[in-house]
PDB file of N, CA and C in Angstrom:
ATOM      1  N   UNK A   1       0.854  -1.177   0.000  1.00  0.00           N
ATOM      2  CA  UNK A   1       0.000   0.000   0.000  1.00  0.00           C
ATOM      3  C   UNK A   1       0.900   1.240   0.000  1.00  0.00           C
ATOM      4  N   UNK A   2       0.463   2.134  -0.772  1.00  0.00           N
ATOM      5  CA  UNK A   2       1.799   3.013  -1.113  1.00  0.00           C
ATOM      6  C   UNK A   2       0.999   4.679   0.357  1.00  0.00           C
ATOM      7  N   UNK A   3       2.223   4.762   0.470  1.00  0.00           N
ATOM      8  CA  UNK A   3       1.813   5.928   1.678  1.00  0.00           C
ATOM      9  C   UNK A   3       0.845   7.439   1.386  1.00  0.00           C
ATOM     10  N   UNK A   4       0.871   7.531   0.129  1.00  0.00           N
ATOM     11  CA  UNK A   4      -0.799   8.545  -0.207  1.00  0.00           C
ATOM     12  C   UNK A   4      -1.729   7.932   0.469  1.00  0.00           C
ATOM     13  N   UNK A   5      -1.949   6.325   0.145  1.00  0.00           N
ATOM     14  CA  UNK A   5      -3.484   5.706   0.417  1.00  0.00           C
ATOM     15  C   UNK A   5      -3.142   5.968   1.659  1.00  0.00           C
ATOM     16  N   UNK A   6      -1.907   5.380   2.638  1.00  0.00           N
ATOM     17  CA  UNK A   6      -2.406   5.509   4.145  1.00  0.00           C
ATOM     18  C   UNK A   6      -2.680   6.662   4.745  1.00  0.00           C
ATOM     19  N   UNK A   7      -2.298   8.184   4.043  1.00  0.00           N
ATOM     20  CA  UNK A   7      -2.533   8.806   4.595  1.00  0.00           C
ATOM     21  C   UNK A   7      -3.960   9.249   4.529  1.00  0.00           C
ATOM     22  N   UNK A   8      -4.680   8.964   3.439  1.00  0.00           N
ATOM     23  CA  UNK A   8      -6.055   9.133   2.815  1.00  0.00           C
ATOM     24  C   UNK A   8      -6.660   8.743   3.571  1.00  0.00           C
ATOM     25  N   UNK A   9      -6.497   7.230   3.976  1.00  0.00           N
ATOM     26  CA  UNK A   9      -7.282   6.640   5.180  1.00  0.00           C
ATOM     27  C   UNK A   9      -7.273   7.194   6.622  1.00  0.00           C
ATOM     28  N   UNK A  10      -5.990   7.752   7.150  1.00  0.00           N
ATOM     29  CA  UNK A  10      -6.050   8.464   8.656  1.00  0.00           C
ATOM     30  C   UNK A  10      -6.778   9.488   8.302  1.00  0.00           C
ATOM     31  N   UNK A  11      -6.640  10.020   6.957  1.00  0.00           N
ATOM     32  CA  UNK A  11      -8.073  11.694   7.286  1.00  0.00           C
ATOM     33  C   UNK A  11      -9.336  11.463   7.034  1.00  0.00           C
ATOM     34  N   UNK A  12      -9.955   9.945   6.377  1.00  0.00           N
ATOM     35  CA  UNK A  12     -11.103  10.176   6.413  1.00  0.00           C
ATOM     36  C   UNK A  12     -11.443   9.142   7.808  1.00  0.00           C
ATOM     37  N   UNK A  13     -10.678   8.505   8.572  1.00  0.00           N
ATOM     38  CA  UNK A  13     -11.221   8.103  10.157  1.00  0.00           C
ATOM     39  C   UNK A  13     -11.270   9.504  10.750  1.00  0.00           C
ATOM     40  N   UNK A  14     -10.174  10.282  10.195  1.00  0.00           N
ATOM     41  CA  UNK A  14     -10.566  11.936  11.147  1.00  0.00           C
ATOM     42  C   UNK A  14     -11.517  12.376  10.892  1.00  0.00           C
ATOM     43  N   UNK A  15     -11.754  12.644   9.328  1.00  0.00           N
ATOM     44  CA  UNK A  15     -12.924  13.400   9.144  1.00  0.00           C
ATOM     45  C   UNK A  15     -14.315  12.761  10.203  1.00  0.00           C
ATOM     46  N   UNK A  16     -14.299  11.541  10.016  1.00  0.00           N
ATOM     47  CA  UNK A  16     -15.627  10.607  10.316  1.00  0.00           C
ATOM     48  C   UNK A  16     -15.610  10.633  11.974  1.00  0.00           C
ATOM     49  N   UNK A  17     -14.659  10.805  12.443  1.00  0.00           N
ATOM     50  CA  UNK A  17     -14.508  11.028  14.256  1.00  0.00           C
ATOM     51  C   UNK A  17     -14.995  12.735  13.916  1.00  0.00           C
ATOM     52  N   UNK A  18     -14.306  13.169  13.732  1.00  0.00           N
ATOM     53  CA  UNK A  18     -14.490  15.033  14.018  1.00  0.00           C
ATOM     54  C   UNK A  18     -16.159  15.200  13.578  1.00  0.00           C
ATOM     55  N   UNK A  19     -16.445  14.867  12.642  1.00  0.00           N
ATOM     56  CA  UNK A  19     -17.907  14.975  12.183  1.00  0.00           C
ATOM     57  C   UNK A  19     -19.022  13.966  13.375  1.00  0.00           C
ATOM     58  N   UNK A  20     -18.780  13.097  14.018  1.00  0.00           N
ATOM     59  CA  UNK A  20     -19.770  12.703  14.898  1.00  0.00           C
ATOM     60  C   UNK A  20     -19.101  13.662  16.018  1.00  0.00           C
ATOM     61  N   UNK A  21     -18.254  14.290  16.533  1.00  0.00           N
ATOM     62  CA  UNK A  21     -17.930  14.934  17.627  1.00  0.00           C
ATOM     63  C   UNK A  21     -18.974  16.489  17.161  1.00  0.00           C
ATOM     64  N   UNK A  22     -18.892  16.777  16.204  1.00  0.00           N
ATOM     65  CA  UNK A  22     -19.693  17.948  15.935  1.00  0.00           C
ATOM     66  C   UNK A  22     -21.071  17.554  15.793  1.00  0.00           C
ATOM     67  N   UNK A  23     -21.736  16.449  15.589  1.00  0.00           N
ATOM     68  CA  UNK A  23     -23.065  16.100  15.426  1.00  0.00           C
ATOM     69  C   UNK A  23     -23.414  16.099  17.146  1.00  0.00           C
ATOM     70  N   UNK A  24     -22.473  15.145  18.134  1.00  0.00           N
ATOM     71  CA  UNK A  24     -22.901  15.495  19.114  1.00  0.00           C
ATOM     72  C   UNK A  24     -22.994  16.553  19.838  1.00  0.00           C
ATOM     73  N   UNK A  25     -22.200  17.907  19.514  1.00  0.00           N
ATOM     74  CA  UNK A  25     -22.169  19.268  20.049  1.00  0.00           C
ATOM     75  C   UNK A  25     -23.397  19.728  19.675  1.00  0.00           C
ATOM     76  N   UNK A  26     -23.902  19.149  17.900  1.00  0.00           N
ATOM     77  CA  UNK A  26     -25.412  19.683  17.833  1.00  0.00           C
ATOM     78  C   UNK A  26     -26.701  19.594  19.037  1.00  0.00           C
ATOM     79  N   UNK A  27     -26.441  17.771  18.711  1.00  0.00           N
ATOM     80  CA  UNK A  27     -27.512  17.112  19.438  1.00  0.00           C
ATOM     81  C   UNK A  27     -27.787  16.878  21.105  1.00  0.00           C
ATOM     82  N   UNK A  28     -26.498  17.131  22.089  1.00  0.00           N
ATOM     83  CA  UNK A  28     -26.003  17.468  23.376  1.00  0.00           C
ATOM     84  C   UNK A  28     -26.233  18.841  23.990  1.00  0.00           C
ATOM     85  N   UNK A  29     -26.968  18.705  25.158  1.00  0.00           N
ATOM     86  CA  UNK A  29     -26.990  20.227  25.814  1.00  0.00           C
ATOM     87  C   UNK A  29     -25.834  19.990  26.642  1.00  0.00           C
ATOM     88  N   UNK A  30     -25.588  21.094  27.101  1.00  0.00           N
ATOM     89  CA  UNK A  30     -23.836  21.598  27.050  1.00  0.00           C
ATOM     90  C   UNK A  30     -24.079  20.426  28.871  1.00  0.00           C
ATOM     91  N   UNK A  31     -24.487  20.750  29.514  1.00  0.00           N
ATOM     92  CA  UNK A  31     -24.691  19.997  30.934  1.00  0.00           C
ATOM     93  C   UNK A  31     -24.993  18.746  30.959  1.00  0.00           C
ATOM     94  N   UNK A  32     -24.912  17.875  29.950  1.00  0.00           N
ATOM     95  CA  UNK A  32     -24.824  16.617  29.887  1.00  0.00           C
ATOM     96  C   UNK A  32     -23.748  16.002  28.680  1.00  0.00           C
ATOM     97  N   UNK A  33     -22.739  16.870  28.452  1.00  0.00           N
ATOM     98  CA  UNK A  33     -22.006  16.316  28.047  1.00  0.00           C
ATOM     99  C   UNK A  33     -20.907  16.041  28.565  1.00  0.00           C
ATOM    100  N   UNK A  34     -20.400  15.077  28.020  1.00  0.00           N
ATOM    101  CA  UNK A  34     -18.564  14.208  29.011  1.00  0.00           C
ATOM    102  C   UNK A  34     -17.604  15.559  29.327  1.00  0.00           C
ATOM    103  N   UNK A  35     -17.224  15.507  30.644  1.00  0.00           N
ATOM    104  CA  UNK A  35     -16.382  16.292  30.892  1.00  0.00           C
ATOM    105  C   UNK A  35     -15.372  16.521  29.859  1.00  0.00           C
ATOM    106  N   UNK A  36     -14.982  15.741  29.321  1.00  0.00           N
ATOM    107  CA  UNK A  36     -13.634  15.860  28.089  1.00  0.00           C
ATOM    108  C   UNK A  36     -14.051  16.802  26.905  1.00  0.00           C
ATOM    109  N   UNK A  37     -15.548  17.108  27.283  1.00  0.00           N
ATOM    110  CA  UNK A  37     -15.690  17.890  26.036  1.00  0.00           C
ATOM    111  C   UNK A  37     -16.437  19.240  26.374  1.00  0.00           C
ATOM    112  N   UNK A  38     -16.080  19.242  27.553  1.00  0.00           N
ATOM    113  CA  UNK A  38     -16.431  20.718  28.103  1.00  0.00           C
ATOM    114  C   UNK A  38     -17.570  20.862  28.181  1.00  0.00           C
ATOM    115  N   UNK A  39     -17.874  20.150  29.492  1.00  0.00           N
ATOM    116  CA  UNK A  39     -19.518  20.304  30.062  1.00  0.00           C
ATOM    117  C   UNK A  39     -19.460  20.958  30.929  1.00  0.00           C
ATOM    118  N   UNK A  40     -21.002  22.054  30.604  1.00  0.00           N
ATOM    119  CA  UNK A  40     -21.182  23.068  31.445  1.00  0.00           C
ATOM    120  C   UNK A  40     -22.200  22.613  32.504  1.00  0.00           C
ATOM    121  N   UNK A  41     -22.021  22.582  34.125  1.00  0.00           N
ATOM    122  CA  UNK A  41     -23.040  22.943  34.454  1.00  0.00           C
ATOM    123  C   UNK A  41     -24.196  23.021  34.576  1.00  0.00           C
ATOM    124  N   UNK A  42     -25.619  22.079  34.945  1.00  0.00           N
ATOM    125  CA  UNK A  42     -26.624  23.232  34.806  1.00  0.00           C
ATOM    126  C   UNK A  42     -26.984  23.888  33.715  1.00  0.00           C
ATOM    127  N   UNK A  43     -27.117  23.682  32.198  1.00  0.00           N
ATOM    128  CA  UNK A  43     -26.701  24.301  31.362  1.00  0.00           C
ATOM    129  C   UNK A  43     -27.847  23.535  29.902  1.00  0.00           C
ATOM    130  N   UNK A  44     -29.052  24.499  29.753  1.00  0.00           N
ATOM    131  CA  UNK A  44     -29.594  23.229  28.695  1.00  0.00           C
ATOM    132  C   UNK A  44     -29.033  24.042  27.281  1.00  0.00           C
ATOM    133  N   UNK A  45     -28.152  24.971  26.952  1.00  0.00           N
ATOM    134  CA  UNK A  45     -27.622  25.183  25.850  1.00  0.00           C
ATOM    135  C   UNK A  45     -27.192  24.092  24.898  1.00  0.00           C
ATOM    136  N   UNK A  46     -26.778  24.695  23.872  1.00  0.00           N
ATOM    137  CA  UNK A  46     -26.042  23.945  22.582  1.00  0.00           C
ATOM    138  C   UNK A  46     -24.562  24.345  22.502  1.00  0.00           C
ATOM    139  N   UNK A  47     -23.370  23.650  22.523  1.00  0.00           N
ATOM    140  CA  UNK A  47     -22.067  24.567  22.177  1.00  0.00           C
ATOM    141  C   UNK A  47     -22.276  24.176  20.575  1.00  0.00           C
ATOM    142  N   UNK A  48     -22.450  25.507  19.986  1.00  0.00           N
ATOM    143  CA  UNK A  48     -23.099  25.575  18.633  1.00  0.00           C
ATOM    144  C   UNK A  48     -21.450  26.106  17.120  1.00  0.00           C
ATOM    145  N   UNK A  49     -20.900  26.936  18.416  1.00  0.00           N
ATOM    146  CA  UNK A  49     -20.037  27.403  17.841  1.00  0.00           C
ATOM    147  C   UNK A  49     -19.212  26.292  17.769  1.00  0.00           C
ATOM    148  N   UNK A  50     -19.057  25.373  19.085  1.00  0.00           N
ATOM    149  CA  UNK A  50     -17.819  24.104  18.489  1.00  0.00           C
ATOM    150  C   UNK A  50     -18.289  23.260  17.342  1.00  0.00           C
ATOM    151  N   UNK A  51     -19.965  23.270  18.094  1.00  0.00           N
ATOM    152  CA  UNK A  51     -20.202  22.160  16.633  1.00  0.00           C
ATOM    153  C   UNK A  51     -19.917  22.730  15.406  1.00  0.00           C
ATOM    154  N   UNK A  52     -20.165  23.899  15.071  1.00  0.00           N
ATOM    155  CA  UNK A  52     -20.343  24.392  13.841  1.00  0.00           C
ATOM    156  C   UNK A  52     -18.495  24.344  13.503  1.00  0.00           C
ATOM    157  N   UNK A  53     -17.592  24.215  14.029  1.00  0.00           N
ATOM    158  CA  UNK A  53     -16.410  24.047  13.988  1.00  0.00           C
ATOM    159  C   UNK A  53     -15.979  22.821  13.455  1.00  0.00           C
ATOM    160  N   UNK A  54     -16.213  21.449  14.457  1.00  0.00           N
ATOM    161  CA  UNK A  54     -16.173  20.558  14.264  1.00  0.00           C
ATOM    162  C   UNK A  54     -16.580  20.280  12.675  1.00  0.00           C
ATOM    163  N   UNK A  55     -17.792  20.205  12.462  1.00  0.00           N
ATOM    164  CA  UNK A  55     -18.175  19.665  11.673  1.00  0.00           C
ATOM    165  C   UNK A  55     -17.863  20.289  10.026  1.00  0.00           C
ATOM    166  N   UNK A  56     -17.121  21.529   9.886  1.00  0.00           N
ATOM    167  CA  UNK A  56     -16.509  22.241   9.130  1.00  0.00           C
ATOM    168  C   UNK A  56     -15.136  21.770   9.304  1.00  0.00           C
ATOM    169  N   UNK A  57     -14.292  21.479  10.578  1.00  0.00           N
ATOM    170  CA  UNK A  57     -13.067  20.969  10.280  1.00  0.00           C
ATOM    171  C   UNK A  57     -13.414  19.105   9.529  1.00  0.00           C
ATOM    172  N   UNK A  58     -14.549  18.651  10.053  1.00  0.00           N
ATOM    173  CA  UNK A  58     -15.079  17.539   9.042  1.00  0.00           C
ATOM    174  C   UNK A  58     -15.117  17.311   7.469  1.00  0.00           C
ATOM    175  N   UNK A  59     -15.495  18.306   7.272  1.00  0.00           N
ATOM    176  CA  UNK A  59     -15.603  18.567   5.841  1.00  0.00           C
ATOM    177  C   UNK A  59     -14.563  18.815   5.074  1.00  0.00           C
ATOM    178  N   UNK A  60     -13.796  19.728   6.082  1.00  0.00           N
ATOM    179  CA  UNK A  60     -12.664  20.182   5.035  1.00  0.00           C
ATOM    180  C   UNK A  60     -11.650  18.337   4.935  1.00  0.00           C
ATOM    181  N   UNK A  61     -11.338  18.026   6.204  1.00  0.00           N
ATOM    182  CA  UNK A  61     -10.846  16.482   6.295  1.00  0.00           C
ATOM    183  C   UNK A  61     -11.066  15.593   5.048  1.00  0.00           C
ATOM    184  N   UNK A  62     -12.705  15.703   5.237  1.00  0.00           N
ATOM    185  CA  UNK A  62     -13.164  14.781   4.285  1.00  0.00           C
ATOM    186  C   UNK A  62     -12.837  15.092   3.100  1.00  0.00           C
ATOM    187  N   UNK A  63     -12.400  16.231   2.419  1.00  0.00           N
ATOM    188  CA  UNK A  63     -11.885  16.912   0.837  1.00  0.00           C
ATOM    189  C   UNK A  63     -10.606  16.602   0.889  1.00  0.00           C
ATOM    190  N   UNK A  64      -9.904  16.713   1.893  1.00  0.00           N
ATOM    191  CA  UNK A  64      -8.604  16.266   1.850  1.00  0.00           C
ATOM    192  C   UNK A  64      -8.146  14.769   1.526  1.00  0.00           C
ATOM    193  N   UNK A  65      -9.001  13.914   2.383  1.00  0.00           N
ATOM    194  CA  UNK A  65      -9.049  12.818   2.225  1.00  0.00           C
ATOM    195  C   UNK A  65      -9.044  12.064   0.552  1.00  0.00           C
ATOM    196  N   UNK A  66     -10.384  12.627  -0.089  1.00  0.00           N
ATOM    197  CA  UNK A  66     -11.066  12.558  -1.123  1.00  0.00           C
ATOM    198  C   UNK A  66      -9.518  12.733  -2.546  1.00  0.00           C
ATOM    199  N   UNK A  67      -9.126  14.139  -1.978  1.00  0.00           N
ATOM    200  CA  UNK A  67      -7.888  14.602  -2.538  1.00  0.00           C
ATOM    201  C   UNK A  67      -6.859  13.136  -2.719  1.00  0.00           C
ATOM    202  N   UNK A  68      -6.612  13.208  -1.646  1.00  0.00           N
ATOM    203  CA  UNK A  68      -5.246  12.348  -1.298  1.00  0.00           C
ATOM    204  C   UNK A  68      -5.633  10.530  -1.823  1.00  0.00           C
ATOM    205  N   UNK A  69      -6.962  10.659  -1.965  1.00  0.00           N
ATOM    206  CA  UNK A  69      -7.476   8.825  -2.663  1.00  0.00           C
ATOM    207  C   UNK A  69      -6.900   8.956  -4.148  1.00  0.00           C
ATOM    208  N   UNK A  70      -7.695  10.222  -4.678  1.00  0.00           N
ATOM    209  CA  UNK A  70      -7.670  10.523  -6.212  1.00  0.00           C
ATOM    210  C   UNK A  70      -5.975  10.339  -6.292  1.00  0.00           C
ATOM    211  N   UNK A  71      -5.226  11.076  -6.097  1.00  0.00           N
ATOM    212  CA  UNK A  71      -4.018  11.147  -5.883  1.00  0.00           C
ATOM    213  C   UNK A  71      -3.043   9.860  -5.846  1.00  0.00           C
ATOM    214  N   UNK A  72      -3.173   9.036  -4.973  1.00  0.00           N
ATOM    215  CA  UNK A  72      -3.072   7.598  -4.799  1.00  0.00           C
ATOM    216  C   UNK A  72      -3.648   6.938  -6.328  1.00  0.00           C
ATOM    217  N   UNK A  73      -4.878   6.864  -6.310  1.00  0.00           N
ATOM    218  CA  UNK A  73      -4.985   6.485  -7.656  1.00  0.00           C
ATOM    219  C   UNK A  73      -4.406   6.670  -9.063  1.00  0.00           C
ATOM    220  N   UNK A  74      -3.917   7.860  -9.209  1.00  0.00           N
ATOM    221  CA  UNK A  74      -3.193   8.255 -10.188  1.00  0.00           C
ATOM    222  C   UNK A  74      -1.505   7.788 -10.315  1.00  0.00           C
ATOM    223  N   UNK A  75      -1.069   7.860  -8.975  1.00  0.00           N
ATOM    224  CA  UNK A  75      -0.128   7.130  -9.209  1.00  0.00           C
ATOM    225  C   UNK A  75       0.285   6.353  -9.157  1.00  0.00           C
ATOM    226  N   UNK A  76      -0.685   5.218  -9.056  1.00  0.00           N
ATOM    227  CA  UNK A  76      -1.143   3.580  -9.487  1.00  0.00           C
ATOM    228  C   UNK A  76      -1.187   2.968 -10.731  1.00  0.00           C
ATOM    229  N   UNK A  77      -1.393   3.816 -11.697  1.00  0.00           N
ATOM    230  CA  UNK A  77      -1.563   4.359 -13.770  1.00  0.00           C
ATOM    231  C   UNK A  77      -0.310   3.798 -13.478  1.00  0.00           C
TER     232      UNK A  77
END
């Protein structure tokens, strides 16, 4: 396996971790989420701004990823 593909593969497990970490910032009020991810308190908010982070550093991952397959493929020809 030539080292484009492996790296293709560590960004789209990132993308696919970072994108459920931002789905749960959607779907989580801030006071019931795991301490590791910065739970507030008492708190029936949304952290809207991480999700909206997360799930944009998701995306971009996932293009990178996408990038780096095509890439691999080509220099397989």
């Amino acid at each position: 396996m030539s080292p484009t593909r492996v790296i293709a593969i560590l960004l789209l497990i990132a993308a696919i971790v970072v994108l459920a970490i931002g789905i749960i910032y959607f779907t989580v009020q801030a006071g019931s989420l795991p301490s590791f991810m910065g739970r507030v308190a008492n708190s029936s908010a949304h952290r809207s701004r991480r999700a909206t982070a997360a799930v944009t550093l998701g995306v971009v991952l996932g293009i990178a990823s996408l990038v780096a397959f095509s890439r691999s493929r080509s220099q397989a020809r």
